[in-house]
C-alpha atoms as a PDB file:
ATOM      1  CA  UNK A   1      60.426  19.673  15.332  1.00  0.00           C
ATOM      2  CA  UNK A   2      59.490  22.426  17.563  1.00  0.00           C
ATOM      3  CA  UNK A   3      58.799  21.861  21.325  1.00  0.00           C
ATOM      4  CA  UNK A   4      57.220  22.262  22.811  1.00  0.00           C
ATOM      5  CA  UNK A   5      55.312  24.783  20.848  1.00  0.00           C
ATOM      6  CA  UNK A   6      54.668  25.644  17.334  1.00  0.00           C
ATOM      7  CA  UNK A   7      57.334  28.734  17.771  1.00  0.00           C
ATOM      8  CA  UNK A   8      59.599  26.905  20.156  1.00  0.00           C
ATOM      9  CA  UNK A   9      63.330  26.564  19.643  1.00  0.00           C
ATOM     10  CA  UNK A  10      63.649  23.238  17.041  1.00  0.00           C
ATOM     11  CA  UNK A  11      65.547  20.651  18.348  1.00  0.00           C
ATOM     12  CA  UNK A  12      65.547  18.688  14.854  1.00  0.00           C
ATOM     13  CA  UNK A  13      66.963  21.607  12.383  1.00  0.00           C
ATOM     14  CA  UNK A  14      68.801  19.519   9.961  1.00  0.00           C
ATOM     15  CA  UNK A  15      65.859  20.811   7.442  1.00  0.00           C
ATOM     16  CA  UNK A  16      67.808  24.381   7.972  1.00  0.00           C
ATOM     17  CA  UNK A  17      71.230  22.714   7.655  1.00  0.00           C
ATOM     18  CA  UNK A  18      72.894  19.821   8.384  1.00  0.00           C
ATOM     19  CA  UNK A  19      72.133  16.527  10.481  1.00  0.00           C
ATOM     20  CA  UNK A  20      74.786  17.787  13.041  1.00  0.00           C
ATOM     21  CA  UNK A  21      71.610  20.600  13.585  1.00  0.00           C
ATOM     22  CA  UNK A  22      69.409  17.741  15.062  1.00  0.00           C
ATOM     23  CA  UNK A  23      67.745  14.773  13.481  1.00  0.00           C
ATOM     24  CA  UNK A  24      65.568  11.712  14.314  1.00  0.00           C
ATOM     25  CA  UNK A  25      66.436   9.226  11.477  1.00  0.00           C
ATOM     26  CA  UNK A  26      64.859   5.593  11.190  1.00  0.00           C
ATOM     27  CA  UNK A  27      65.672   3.892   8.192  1.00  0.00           C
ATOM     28  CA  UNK A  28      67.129   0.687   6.616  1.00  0.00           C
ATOM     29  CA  UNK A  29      70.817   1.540   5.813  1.00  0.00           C
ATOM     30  CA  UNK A  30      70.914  -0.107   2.376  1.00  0.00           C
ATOM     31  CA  UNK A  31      67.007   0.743   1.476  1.00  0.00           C
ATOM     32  CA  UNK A  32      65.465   3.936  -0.339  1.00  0.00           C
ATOM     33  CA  UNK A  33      61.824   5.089   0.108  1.00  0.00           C
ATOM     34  CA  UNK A  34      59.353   3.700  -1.891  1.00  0.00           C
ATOM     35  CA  UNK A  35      56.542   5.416  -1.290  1.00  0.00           C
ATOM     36  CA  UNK A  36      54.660   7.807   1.684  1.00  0.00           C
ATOM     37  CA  UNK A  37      51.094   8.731   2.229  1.00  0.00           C
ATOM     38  CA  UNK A  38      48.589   9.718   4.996  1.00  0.00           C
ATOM     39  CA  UNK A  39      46.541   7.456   6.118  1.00  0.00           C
ATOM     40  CA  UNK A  40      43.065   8.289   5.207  1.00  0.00           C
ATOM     41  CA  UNK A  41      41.599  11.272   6.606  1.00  0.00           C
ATOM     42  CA  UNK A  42      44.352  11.610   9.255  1.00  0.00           C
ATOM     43  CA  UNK A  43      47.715  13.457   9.997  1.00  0.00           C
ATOM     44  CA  UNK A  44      49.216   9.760  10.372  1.00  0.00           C
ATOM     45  CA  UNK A  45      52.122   9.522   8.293  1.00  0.00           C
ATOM     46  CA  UNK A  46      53.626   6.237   6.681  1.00  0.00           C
ATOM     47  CA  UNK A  47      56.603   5.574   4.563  1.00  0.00           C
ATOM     48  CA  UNK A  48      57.642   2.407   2.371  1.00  0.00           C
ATOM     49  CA  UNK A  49      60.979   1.517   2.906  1.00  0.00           C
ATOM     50  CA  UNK A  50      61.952  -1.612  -0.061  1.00  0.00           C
ATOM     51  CA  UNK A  51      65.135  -3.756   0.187  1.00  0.00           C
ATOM     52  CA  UNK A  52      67.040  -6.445  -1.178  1.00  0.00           C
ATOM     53  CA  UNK A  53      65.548  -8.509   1.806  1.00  0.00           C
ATOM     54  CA  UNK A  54      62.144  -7.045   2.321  1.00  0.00           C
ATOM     55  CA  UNK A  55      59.937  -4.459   3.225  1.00  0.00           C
ATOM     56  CA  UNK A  56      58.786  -2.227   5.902  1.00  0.00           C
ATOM     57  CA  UNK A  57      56.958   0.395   6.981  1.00  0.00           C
ATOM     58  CA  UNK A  58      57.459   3.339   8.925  1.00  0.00           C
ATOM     59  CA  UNK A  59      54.536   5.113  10.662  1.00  0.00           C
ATOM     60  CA  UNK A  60      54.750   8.460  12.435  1.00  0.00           C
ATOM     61  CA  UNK A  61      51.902  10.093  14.785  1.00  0.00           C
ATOM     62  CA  UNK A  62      51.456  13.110  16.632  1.00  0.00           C
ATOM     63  CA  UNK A  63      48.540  12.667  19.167  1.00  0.00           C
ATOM     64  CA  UNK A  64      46.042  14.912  19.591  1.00  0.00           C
ATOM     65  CA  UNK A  65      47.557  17.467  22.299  1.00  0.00           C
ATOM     66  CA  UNK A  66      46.848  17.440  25.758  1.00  0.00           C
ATOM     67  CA  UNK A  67      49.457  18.705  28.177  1.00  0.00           C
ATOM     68  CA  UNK A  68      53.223  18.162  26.907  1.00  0.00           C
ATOM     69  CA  UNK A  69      53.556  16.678  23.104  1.00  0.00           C
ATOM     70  CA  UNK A  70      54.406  13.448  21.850  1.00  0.00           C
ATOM     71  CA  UNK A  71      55.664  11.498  19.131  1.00  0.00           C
ATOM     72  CA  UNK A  72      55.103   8.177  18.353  1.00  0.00           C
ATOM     73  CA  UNK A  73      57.058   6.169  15.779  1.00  0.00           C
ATOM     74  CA  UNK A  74      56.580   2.564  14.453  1.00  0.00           C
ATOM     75  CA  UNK A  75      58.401   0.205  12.330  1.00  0.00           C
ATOM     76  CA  UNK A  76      56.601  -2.113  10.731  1.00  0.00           C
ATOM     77  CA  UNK A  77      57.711  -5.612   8.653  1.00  0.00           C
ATOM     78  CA  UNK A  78      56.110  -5.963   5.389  1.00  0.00           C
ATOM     79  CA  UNK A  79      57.875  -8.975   4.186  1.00  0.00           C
ATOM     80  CA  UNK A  80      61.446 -10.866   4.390  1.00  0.00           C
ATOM     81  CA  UNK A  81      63.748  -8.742   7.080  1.00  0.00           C
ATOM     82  CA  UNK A  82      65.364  -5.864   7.104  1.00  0.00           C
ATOM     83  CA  UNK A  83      68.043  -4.381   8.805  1.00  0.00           C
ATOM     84  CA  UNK A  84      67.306  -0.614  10.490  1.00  0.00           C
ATOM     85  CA  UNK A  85      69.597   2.081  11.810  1.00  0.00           C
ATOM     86  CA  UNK A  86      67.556   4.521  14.281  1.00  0.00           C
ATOM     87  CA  UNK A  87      69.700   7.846  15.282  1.00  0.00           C
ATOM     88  CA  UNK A  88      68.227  10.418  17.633  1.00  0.00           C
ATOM     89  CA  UNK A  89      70.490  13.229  17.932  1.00  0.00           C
ATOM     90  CA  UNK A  90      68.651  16.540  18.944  1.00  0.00           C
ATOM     91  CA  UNK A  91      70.371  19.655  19.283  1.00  0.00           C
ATOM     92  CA  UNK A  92      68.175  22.079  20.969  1.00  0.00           C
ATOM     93  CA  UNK A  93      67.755  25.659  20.150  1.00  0.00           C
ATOM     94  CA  UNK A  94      67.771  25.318  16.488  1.00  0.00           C
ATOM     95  CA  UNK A  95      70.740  23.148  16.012  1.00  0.00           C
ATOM     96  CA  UNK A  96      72.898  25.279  18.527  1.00  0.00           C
ATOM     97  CA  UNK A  97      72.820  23.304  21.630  1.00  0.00           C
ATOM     98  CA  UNK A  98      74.190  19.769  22.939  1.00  0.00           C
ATOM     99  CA  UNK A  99      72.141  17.860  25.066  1.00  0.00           C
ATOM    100  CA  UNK A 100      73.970  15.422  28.217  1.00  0.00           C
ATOM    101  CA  UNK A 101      72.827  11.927  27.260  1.00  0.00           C
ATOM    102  CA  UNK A 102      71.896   9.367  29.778  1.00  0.00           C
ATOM    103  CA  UNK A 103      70.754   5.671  29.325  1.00  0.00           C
ATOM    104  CA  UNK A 104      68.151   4.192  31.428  1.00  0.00           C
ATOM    105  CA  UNK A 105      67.257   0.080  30.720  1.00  0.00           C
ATOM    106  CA  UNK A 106      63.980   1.473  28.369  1.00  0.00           C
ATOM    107  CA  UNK A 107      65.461   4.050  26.475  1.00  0.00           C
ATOM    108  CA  UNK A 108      67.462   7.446  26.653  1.00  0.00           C
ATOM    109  CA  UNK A 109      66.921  10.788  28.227  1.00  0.00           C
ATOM    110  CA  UNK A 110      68.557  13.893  26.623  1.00  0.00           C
ATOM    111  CA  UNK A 111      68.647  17.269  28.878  1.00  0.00           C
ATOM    112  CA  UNK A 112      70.052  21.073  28.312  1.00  0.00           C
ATOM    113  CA  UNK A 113      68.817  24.036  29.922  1.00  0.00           C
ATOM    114  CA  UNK A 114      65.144  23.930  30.095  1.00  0.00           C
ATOM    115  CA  UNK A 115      64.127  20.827  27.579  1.00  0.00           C
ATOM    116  CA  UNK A 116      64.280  17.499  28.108  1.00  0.00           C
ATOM    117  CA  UNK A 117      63.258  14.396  25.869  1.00  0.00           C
ATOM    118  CA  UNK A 118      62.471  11.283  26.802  1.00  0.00           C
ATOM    119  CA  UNK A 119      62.603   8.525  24.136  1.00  0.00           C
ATOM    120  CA  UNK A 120      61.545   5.048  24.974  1.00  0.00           C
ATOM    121  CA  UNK A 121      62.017   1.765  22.533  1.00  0.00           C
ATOM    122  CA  UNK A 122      61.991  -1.972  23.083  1.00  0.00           C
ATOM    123  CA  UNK A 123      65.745  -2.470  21.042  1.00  0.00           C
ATOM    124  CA  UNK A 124      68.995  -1.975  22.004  1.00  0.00           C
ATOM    125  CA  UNK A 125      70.426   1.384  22.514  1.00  0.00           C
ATOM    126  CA  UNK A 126      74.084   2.289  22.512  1.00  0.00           C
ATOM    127  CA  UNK A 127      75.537   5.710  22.383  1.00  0.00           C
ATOM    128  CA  UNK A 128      77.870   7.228  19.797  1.00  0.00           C
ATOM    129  CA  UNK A 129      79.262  11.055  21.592  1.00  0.00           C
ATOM    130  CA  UNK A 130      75.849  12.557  22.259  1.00  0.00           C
ATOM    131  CA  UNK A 131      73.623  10.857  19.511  1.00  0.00           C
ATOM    132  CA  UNK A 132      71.483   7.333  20.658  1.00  0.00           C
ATOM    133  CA  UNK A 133      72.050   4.910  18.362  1.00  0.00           C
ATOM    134  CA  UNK A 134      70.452   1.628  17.167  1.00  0.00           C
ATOM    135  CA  UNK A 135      70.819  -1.157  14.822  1.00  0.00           C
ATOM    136  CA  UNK A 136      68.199  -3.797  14.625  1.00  0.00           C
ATOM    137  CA  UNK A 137      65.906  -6.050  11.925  1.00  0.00           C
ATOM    138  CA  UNK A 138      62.322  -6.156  11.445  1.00  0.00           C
ATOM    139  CA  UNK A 139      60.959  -9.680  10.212  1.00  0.00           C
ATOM    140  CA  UNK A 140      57.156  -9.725   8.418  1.00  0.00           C
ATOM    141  CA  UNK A 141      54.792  -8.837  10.763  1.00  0.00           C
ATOM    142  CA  UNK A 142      57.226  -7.816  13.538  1.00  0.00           C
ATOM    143  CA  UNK A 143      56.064  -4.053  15.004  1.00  0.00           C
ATOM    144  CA  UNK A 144      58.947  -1.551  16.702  1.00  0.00           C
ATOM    145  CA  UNK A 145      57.794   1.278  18.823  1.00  0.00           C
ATOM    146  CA  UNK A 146      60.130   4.166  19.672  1.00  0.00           C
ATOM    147  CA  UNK A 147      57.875   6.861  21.853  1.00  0.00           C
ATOM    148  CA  UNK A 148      59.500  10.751  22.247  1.00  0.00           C
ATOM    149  CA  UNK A 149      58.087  12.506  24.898  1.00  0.00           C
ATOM    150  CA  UNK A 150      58.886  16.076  25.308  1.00  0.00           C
ATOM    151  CA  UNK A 151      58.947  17.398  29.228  1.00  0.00           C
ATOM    152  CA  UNK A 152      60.225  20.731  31.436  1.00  0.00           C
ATOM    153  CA  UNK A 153      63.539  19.810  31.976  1.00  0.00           C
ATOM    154  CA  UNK A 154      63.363  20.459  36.103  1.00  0.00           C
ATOM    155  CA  UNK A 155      60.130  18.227  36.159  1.00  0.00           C
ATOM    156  CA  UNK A 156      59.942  14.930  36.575  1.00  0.00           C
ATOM    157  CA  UNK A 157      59.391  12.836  33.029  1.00  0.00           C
ATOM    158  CA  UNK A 158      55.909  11.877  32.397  1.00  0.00           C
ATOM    159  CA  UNK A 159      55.182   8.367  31.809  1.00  0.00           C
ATOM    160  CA  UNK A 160      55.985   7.018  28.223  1.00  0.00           C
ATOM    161  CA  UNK A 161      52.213   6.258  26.611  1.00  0.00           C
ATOM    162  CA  UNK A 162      51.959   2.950  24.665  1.00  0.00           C
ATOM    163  CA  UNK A 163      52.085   3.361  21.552  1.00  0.00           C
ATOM    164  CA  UNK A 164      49.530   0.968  19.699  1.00  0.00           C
ATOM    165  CA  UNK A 165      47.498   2.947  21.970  1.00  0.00           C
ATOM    166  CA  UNK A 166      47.968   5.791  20.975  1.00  0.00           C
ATOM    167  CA  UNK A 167      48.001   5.092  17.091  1.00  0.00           C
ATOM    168  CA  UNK A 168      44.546   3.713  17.623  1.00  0.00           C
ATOM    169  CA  UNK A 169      43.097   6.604  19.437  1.00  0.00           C
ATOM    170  CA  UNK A 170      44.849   9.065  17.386  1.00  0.00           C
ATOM    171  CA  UNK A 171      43.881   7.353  14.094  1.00  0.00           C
ATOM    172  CA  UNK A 172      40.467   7.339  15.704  1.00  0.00           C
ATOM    173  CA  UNK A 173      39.869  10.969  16.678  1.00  0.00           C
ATOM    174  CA  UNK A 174      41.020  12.388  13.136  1.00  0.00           C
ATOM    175  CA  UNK A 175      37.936  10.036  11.344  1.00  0.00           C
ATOM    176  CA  UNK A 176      35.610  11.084  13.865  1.00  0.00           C
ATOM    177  CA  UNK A 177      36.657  14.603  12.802  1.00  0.00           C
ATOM    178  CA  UNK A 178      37.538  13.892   9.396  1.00  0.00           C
ATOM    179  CA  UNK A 179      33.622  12.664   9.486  1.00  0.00           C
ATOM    180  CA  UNK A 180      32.178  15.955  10.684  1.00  0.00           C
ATOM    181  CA  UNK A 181      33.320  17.586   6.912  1.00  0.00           C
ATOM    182  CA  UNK A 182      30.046  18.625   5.296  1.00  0.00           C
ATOM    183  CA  UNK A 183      31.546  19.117   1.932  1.00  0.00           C
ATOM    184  CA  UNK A 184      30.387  16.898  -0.866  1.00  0.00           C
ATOM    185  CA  UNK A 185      31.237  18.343  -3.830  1.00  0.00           C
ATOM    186  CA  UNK A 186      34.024  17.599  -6.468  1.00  0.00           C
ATOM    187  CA  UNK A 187      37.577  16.549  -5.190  1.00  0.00           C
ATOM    188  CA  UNK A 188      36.119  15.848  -1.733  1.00  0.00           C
ATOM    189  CA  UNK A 189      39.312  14.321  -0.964  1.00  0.00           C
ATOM    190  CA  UNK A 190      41.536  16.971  -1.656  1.00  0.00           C
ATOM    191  CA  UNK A 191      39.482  19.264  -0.008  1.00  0.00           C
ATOM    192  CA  UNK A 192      39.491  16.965   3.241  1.00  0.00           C
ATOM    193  CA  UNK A 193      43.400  17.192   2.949  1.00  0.00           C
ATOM    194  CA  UNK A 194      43.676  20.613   3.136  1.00  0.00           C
ATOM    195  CA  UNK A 195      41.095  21.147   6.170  1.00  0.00           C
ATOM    196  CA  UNK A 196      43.025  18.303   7.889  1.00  0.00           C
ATOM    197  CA  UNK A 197      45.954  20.716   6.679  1.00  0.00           C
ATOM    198  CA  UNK A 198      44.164  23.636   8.442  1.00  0.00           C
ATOM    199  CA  UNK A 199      43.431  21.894  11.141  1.00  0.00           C
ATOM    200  CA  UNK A 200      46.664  20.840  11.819  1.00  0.00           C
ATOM    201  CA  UNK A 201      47.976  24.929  12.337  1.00  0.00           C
ATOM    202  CA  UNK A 202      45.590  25.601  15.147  1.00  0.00           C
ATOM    203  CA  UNK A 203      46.784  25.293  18.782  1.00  0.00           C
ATOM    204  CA  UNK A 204      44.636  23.428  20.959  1.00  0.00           C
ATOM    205  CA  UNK A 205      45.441  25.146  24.134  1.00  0.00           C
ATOM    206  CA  UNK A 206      44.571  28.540  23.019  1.00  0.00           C
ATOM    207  CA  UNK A 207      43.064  28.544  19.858  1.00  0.00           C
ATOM    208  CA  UNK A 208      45.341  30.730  18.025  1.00  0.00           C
ATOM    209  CA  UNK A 209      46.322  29.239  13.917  1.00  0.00           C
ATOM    210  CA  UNK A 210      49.135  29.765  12.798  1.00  0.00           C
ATOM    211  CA  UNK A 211      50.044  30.819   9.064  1.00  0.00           C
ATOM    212  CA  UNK A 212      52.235  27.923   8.798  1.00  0.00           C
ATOM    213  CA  UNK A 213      54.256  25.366  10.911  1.00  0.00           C
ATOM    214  CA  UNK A 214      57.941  26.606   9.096  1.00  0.00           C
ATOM    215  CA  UNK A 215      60.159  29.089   9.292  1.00  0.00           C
ATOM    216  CA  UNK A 216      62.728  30.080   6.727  1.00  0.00           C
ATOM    217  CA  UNK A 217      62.118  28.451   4.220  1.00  0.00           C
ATOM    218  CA  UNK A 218      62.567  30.301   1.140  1.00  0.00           C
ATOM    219  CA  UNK A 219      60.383  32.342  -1.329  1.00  0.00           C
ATOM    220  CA  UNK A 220      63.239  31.678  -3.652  1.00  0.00           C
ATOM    221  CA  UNK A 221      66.190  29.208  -3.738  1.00  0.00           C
ATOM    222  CA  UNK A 222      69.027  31.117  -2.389  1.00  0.00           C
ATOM    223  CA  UNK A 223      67.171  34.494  -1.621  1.00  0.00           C
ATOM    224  CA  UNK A 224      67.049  36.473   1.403  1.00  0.00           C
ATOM    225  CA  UNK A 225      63.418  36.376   1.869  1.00  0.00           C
ATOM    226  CA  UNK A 226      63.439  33.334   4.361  1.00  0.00           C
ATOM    227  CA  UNK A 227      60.414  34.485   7.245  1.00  0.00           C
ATOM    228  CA  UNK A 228      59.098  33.052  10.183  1.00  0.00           C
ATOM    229  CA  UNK A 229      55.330  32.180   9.729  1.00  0.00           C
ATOM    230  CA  UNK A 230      54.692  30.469  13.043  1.00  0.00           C
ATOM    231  CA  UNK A 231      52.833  33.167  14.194  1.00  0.00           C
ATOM    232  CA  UNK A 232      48.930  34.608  14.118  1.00  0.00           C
ATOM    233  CA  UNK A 233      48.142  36.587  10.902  1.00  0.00           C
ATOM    234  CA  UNK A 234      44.812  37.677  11.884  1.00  0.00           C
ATOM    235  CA  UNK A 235      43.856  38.398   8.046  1.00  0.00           C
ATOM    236  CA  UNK A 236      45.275  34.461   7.365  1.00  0.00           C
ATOM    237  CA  UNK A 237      43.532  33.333  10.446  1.00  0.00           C
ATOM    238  CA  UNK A 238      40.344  34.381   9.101  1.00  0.00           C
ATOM    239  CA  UNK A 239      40.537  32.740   5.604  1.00  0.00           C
ATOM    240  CA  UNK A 240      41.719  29.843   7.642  1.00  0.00           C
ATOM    241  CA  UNK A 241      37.891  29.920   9.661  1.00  0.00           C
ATOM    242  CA  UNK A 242      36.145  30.640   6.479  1.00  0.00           C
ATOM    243  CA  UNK A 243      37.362  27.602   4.955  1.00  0.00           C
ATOM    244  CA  UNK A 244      36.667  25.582   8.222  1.00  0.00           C
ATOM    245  CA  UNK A 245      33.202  27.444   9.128  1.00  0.00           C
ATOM    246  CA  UNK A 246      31.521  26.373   5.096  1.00  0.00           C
ATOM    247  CA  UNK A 247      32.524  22.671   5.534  1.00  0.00           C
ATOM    248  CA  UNK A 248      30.948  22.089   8.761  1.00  0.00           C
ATOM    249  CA  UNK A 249      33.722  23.170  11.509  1.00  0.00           C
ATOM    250  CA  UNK A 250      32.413  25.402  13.923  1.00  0.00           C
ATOM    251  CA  UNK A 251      34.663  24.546  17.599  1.00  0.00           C
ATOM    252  CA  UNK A 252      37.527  25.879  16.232  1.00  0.00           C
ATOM    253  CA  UNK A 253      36.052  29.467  15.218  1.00  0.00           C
ATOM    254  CA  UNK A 254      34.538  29.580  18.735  1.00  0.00           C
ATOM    255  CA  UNK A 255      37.809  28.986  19.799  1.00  0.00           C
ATOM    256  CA  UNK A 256      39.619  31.563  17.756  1.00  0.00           C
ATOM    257  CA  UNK A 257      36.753  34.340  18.816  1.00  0.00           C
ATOM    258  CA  UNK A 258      38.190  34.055  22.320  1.00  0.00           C
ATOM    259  CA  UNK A 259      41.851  34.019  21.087  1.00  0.00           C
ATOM    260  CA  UNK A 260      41.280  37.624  19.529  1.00  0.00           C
ATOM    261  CA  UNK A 261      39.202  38.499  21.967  1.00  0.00           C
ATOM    262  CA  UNK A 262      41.895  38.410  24.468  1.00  0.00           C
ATOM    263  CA  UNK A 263      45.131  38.742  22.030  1.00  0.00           C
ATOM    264  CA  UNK A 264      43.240  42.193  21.108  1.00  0.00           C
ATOM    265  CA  UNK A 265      42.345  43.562  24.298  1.00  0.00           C
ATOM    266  CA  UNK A 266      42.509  47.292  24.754  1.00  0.00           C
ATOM    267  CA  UNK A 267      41.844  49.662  21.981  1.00  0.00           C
ATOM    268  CA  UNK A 268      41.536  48.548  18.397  1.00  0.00           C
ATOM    269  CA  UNK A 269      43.363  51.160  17.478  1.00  0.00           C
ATOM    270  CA  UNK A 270      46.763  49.141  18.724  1.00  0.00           C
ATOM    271  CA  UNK A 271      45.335  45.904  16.868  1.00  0.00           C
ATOM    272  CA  UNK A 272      48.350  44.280  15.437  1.00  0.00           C
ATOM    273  CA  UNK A 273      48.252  42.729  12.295  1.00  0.00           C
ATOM    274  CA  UNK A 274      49.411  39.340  13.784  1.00  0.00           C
ATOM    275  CA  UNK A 275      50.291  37.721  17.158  1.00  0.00           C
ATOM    276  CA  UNK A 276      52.210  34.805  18.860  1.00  0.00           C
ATOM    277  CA  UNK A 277      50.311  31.444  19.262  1.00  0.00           C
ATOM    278  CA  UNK A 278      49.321  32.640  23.134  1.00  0.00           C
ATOM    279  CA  UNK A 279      48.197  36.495  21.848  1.00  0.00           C
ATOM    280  CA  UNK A 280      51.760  38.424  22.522  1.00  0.00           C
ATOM    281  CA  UNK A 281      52.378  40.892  20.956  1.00  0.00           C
ATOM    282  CA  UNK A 282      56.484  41.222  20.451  1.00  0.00           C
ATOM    283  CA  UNK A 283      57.160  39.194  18.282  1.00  0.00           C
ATOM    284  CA  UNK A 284      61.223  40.256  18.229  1.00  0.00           C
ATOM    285  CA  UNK A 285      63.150  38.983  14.845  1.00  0.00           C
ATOM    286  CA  UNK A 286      66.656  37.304  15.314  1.00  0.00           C
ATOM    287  CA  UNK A 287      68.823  35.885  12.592  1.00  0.00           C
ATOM    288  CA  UNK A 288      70.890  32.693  12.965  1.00  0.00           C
ATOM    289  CA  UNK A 289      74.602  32.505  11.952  1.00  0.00           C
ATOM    290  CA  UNK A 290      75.035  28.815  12.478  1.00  0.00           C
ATOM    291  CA  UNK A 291      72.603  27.945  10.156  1.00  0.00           C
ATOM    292  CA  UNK A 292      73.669  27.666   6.636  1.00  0.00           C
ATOM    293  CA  UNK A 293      69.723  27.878   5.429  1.00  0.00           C
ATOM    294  CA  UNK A 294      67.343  25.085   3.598  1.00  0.00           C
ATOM    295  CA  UNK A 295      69.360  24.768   0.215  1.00  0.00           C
ATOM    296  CA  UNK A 296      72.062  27.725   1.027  1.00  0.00           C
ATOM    297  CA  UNK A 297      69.148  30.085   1.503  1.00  0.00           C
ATOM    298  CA  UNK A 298      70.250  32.870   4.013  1.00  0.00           C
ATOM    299  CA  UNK A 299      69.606  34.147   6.606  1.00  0.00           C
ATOM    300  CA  UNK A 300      67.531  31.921   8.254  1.00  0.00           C
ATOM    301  CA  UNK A 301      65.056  34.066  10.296  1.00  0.00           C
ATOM    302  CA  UNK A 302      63.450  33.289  13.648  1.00  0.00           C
ATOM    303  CA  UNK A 303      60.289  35.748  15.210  1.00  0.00           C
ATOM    304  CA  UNK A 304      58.545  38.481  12.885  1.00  0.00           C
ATOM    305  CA  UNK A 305      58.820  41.853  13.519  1.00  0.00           C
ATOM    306  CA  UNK A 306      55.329  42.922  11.951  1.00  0.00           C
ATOM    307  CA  UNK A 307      55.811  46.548  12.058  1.00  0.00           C
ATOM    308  CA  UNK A 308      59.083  46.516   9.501  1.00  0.00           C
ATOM    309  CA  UNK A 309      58.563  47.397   6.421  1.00  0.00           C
ATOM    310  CA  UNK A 310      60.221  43.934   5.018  1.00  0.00           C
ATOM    311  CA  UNK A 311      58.212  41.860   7.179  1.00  0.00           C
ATOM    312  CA  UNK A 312      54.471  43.266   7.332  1.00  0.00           C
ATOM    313  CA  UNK A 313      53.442  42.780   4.121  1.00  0.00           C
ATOM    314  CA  UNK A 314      54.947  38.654   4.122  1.00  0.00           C
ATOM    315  CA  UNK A 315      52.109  36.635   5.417  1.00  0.00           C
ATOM    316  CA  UNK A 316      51.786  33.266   4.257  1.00  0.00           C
ATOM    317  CA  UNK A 317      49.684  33.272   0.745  1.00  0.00           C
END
């Protein structure tokens, strides 16, 4: 998890290495998935969790972004009751940074240099070092929020949203747009998915899209070739609009238009071949030592530096 933009510093990066790199875990302790999906034409995520004593479910949302991000988890019983372990440990700066912990009589604030989350939950909380910890069951029919809200760390936090509240209005805005998809041909469903997809790379506040939400992860298992493709292809970007523009999606090409428009600027001879999310144009590559890479795979690579000649042909296919 990135914040608070799609090329921001993760503060979860266990994916990259270990759960001492950051992690949000909610799970029963003695349970194993049994299943995940998206809801219907939306990003909402939910995932079966089966017991010896029951059921639940756990449902994850995004909202639709407005200023800072959020994210909105709930636990819901399914049958009998089950015991859950939560654990929020972020580490900011990809894994490489502590946070101070402090507990308020709603939930937990974690702070270091310039981030701050705020995560606010109806159970218990208890700390363990600089991880918030809690152990709690869910009976049938029983719901458990936890709300993360990501804010400036010399700002004041905003208020926590409720969220039933937002699940409904989230759940509601993707079917409205969901609904907009002219496409009627065969595997309308898959095709949904992967505009839904699509949608999901594009950043609201300035319309850039991104090749891909990652970075890192591998071509191969245990290669080298581990890039960073949270970034503006413009050749990607364009595939990305064709795709959107034939099924009935027009806001989001307006929106692009004025992205180039302004990430171009001056003379097309010094058009790049891709740009950050807000149209810069240095895009400087770093590796990152502490990270032992998704599956051993090193070096794990943050920024692109377009004009090399490992990185310039490596858009995201």
């Amino acid at each position: 998890m990135c914040l608070p933009y799609f090329d921001s510093g993760a503060c979860f990066a266990s994916l990259l290495g270990t759960p001492k790199h950051g992690h949000w875990t909610i799970a029963p302790p003695d349970g194993e998935p049994a299943g995940r999906r998206y809801r219907d034409g939306t990003l909402i995520l939910e995932t079966d969790f089966r017991t010896p004593t029951g059921e639940v479910t756990l449902i994850d949302c995004m909202p639709p972004r407005t200023n800072e991000p959020d994210l909105v988890r709930v636990v819901v019983g399914k049958s009998g009751k089950v015991a859950m372990r939560m654990e929020l440990a972020p580490r900011f700066d990809y894994g490489s940074v502590e946070p101070w912990v402090r507990r308020y009589p709603d939930g937990v604030r974690m702070i270091a240099g310039p981030d701050a989350l705020q995560m606010e939950t109806p159970v218990l909380l208890r700390r363990e070092g600089l991880t918030a910890v809690s152990e709690f069951e869910v009976s049938a029919g029983q719901r458990v929020p936890f709300v993360l809200v990501y804010h400036p760390s010399h700002l004041r936090p905003p208020e926590s949203p409720d969220a039933e509240e937002v699940l409904e209005q989230t759940e509601q805005w993707w079917r409205e747009w969901s609904g907009r998809c002219t496409y009627e041909g065969e595997w309308r469903e898959e095709v949904l998915r992967s505009l839904i997809t699509l949608k999901a790379l594009t950043f609201a506040p300035t319309g850039g899209i991104v090749a891909a939400a990652t970075t890192s992860l591998p071509e191969q298992i245990g290669g080298v070739r581990n890039w960073d493709y949270r970034f503006c292809w413009v050749r990607d970007a364009t595939f990305t609009l064709y795709s959107l523009l034939s099924n009935g999606y027009v806001d989001e090409a307006r929106a692009w238009r004025e992205w180039l428009r302004r990430a171009v600027a001056g003379k097309p001879s010094q058009m790049n071949i891709m740009y950050g999310i807000d149209g810069r144009r240095r895009l400087t590559e770093l590796e990152l030592p502490w990270l032992p890479g998704y599956e051993d795979s090193k070096p794990v690579r943050i920024g692109n530096a377009p004009t090399s000649s490992s990185s310039s042909t490596c858009s995201a296919s």
